[in-house]
PDB file of N, CA and C in Angstrom:
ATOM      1  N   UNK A   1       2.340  13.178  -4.500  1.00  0.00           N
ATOM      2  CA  UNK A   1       3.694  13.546  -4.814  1.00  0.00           C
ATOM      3  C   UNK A   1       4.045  13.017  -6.194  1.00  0.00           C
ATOM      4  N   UNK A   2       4.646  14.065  -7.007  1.00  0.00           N
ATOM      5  CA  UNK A   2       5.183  13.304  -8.404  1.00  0.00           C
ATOM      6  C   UNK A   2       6.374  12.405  -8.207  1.00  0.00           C
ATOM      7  N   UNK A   3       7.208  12.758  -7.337  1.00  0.00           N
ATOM      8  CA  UNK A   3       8.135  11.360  -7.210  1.00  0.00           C
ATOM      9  C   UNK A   3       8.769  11.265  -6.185  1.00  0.00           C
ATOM     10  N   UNK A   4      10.192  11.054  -5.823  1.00  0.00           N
ATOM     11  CA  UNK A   4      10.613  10.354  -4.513  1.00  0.00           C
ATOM     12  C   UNK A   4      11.371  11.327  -4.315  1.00  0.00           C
ATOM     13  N   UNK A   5      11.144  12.227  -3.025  1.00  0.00           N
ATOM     14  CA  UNK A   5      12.525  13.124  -2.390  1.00  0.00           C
ATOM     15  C   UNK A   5      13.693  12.119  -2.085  1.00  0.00           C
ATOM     16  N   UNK A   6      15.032  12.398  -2.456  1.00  0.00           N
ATOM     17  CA  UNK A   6      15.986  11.989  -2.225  1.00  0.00           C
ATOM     18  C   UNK A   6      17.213  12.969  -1.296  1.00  0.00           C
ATOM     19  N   UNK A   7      18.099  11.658  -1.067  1.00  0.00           N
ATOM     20  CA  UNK A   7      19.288  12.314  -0.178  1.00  0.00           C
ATOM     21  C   UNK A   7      20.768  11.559  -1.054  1.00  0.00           C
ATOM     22  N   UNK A   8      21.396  13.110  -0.993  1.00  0.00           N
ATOM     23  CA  UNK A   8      22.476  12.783  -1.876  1.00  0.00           C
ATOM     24  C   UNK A   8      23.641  12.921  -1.473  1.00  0.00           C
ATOM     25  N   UNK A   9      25.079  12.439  -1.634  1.00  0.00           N
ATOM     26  CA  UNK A   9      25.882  13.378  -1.051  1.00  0.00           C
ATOM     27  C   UNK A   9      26.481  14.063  -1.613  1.00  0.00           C
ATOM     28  N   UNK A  10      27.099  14.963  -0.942  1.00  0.00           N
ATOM     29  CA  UNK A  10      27.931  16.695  -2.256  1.00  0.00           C
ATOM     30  C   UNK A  10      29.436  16.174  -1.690  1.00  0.00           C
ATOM     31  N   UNK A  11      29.684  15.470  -1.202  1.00  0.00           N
ATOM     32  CA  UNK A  11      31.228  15.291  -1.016  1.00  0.00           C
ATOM     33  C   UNK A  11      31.908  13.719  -1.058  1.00  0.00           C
ATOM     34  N   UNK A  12      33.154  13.289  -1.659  1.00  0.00           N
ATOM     35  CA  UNK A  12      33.306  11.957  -1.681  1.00  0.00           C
ATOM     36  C   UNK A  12      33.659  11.754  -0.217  1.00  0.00           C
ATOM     37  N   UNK A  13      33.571  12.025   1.327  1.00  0.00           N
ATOM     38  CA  UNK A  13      33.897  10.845   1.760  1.00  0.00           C
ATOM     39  C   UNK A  13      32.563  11.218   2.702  1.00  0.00           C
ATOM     40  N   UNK A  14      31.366  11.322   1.834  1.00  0.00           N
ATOM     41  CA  UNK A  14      30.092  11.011   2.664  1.00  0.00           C
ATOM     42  C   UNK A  14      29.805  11.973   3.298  1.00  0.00           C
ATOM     43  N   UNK A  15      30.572  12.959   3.888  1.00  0.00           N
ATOM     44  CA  UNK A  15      29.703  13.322   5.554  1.00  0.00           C
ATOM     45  C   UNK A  15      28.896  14.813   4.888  1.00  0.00           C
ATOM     46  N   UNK A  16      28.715  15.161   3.863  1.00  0.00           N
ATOM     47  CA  UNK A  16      27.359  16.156   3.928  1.00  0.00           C
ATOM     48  C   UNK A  16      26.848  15.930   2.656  1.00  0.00           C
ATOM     49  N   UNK A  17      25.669  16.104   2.836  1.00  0.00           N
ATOM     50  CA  UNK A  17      24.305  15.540   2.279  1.00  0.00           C
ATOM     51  C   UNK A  17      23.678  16.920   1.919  1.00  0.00           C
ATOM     52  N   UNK A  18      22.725  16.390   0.873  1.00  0.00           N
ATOM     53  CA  UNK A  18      21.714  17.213   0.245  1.00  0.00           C
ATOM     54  C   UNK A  18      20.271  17.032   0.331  1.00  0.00           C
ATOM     55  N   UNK A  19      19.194  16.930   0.709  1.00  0.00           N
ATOM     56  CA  UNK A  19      17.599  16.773   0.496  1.00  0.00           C
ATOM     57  C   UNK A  19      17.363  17.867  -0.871  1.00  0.00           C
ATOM     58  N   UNK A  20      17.023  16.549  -1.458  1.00  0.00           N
ATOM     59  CA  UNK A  20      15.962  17.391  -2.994  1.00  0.00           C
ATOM     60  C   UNK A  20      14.555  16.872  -2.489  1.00  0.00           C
ATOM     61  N   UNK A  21      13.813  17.692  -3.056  1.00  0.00           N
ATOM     62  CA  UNK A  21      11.864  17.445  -2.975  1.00  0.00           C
ATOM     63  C   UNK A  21      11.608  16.590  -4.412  1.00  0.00           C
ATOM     64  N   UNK A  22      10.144  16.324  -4.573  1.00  0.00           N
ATOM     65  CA  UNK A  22       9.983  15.567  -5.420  1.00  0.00           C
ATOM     66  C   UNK A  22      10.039  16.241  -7.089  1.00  0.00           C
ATOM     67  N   UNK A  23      10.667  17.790  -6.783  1.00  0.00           N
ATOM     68  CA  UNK A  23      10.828  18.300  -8.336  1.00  0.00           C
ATOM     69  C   UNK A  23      12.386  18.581  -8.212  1.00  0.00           C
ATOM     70  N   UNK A  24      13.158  18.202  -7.511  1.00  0.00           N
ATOM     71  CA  UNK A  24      14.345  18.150  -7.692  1.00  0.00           C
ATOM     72  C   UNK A  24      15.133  19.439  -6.949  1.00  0.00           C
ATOM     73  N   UNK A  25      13.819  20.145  -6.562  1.00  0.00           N
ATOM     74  CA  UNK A  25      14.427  21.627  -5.803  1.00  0.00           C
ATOM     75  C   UNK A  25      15.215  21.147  -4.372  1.00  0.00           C
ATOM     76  N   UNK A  26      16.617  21.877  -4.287  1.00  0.00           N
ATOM     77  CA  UNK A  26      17.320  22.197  -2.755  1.00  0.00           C
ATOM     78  C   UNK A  26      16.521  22.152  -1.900  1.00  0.00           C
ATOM     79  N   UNK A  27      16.535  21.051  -0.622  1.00  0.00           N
ATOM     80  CA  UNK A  27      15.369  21.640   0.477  1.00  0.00           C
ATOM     81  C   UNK A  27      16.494  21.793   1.623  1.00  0.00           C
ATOM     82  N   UNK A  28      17.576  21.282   1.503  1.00  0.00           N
ATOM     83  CA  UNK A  28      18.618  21.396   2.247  1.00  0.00           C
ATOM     84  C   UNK A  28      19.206  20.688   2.566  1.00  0.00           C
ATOM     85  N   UNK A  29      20.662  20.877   3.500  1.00  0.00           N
ATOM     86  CA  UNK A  29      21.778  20.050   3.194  1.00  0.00           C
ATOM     87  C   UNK A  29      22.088  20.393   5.058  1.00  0.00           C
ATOM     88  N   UNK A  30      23.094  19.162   5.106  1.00  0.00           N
ATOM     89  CA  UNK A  30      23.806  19.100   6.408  1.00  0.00           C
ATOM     90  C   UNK A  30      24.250  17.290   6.223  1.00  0.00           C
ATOM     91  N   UNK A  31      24.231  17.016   7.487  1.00  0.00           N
ATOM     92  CA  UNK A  31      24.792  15.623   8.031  1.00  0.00           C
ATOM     93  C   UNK A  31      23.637  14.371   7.427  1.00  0.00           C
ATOM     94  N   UNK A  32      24.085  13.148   7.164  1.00  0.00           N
ATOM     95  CA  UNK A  32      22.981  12.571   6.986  1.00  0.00           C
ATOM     96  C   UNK A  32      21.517  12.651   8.061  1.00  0.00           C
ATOM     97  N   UNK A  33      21.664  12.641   9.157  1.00  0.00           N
ATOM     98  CA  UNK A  33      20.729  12.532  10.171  1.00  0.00           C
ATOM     99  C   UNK A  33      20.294  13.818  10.197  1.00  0.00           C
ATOM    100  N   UNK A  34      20.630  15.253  10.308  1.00  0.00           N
ATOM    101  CA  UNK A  34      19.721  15.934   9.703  1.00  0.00           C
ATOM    102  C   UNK A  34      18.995  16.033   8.206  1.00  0.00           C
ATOM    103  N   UNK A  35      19.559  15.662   7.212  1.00  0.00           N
ATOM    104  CA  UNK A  35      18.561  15.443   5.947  1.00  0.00           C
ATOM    105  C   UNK A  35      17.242  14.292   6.286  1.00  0.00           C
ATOM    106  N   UNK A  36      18.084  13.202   6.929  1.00  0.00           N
ATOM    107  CA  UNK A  36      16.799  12.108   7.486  1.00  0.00           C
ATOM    108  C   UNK A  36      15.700  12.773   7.842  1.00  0.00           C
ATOM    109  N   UNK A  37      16.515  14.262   8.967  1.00  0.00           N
ATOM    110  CA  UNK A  37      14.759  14.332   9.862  1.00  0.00           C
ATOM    111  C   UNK A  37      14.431  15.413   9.293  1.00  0.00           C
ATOM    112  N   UNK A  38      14.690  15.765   7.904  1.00  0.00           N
ATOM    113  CA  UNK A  38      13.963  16.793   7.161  1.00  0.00           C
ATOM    114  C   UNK A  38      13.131  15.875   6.061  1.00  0.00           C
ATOM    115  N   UNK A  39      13.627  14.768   6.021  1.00  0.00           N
ATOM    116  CA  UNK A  39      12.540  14.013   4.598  1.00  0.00           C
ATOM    117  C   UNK A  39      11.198  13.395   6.058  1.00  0.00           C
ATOM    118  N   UNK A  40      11.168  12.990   7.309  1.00  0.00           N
ATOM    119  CA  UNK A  40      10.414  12.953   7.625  1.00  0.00           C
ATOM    120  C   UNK A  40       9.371  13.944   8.411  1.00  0.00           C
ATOM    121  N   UNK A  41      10.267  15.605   8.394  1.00  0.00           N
ATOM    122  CA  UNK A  41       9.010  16.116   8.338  1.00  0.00           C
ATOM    123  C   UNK A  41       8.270  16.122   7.141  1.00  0.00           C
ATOM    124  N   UNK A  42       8.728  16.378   6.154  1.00  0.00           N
ATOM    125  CA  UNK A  42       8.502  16.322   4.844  1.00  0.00           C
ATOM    126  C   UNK A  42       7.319  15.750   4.815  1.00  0.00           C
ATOM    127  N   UNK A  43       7.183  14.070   5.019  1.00  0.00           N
ATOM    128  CA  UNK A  43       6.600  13.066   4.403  1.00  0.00           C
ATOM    129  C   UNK A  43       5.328  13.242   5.373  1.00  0.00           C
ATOM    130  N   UNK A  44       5.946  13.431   6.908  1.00  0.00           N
ATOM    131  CA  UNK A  44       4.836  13.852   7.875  1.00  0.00           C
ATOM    132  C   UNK A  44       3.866  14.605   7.294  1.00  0.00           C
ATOM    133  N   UNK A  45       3.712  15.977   6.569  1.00  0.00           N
ATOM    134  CA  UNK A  45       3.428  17.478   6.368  1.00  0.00           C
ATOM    135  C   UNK A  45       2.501  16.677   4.963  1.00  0.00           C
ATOM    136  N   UNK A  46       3.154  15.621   4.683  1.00  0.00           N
ATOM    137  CA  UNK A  46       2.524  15.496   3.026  1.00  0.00           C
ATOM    138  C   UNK A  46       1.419  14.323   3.699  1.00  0.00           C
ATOM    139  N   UNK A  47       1.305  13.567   4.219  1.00  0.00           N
ATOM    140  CA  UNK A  47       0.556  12.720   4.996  1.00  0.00           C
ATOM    141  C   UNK A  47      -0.607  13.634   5.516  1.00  0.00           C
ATOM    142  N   UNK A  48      -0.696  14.346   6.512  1.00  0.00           N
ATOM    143  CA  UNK A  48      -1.357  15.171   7.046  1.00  0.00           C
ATOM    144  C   UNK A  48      -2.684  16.020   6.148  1.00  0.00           C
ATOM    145  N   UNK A  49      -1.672  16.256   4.912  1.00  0.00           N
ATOM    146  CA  UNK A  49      -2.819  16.876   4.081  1.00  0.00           C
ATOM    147  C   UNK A  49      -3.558  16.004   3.680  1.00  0.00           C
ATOM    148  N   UNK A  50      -3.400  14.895   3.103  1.00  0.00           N
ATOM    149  CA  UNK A  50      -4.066  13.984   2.457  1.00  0.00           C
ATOM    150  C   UNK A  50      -5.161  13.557   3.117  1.00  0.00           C
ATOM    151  N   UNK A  51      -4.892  13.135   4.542  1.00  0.00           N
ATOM    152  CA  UNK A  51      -5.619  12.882   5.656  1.00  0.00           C
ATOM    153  C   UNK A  51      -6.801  13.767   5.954  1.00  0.00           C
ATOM    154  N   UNK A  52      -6.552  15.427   5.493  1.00  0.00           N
ATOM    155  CA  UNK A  52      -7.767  16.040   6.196  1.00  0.00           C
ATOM    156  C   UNK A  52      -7.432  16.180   7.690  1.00  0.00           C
ATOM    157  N   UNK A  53      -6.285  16.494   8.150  1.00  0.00           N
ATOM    158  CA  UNK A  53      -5.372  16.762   9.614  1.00  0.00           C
ATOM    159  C   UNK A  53      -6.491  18.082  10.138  1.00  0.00           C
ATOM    160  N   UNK A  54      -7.239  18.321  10.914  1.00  0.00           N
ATOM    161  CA  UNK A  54      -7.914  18.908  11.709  1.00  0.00           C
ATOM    162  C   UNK A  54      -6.760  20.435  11.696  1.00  0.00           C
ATOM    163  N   UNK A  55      -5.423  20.050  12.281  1.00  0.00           N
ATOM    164  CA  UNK A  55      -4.056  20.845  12.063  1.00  0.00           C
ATOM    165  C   UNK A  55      -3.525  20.685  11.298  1.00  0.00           C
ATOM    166  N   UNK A  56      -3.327  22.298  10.381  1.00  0.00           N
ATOM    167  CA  UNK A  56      -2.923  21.778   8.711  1.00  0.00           C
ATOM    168  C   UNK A  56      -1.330  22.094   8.938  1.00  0.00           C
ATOM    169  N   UNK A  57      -1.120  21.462   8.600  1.00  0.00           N
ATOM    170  CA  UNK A  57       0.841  21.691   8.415  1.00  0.00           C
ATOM    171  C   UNK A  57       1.055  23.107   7.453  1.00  0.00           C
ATOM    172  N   UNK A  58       1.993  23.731   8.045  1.00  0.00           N
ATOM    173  CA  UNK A  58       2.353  25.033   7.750  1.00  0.00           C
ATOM    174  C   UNK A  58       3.491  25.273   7.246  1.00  0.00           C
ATOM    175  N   UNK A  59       3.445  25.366   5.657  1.00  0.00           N
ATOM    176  CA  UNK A  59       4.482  25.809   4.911  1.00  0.00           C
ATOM    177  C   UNK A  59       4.586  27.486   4.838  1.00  0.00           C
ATOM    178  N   UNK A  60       5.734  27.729   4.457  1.00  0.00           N
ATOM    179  CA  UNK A  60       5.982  29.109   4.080  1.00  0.00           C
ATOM    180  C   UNK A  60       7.203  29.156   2.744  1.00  0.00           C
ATOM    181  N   UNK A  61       6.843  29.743   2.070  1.00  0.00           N
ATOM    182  CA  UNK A  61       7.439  30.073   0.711  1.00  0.00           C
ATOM    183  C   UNK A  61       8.315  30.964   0.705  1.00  0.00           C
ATOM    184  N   UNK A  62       9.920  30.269   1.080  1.00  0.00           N
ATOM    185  CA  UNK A  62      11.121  31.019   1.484  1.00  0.00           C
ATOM    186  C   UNK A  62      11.875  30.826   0.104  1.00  0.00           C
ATOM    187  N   UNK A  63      12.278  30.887  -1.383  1.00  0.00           N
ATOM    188  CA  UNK A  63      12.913  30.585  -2.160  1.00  0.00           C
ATOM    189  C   UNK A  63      14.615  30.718  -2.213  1.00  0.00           C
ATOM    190  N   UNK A  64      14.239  31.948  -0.940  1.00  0.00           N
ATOM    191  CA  UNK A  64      16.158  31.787  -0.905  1.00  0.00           C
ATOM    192  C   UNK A  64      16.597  31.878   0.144  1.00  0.00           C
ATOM    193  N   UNK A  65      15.712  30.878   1.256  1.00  0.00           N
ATOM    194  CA  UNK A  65      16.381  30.209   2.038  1.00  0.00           C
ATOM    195  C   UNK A  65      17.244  28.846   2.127  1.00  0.00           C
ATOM    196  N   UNK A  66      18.321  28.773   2.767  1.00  0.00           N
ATOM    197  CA  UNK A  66      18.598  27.403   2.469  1.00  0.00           C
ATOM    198  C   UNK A  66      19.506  27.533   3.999  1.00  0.00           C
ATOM    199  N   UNK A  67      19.734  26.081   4.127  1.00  0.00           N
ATOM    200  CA  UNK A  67      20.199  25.457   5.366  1.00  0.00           C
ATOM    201  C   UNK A  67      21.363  25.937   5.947  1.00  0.00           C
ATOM    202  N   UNK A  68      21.901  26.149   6.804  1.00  0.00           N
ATOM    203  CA  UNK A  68      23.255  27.097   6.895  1.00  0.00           C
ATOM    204  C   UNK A  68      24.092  25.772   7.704  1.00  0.00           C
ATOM    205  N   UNK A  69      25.443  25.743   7.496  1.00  0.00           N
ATOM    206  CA  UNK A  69      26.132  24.703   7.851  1.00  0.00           C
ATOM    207  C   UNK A  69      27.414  25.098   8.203  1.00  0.00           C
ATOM    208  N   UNK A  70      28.383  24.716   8.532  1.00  0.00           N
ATOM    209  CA  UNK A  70      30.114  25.202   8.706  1.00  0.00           C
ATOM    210  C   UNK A  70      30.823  23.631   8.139  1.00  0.00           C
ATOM    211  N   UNK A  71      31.697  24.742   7.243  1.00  0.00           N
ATOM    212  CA  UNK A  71      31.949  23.302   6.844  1.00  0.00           C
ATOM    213  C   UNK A  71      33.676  23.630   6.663  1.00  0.00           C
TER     214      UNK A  71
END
């Protein structure tokens, strides 16, 4: 990985969040605890490869998908 996925928030009193990847791209947004369990599939999926996982983690190349929320 070139650098550290982060979690940000898009509003001042905290309650929704953003996940960027390690190039700064949208991976998606919601509550903190869903961004949490999107940086650890994340980190899971990036682990796995490195490893030589028997089961390769399965990306798909959606560019204009993004997270759907009610806000």
């Amino acid at each position: 990985m070139r650098g550290i996925p982060t979690i940000t928030p898009l509003d001042a009193a905290e309650t929704l969040y953003s996940l960027r990847d390690e190039d700064g791209t949208l991976v998606g947004t919601g509550t903190r605890e869903v961004c949490e369990v999107l940086l650890f599939i994340m980190m899971r999926c990036h682990d796995q490869e490195n490893a030589g996982s028997p089961v390769p983690c399965v990306r798909q190349e959606r560019p204009n998908l993004r997270a759907a929320i009610a806000i």
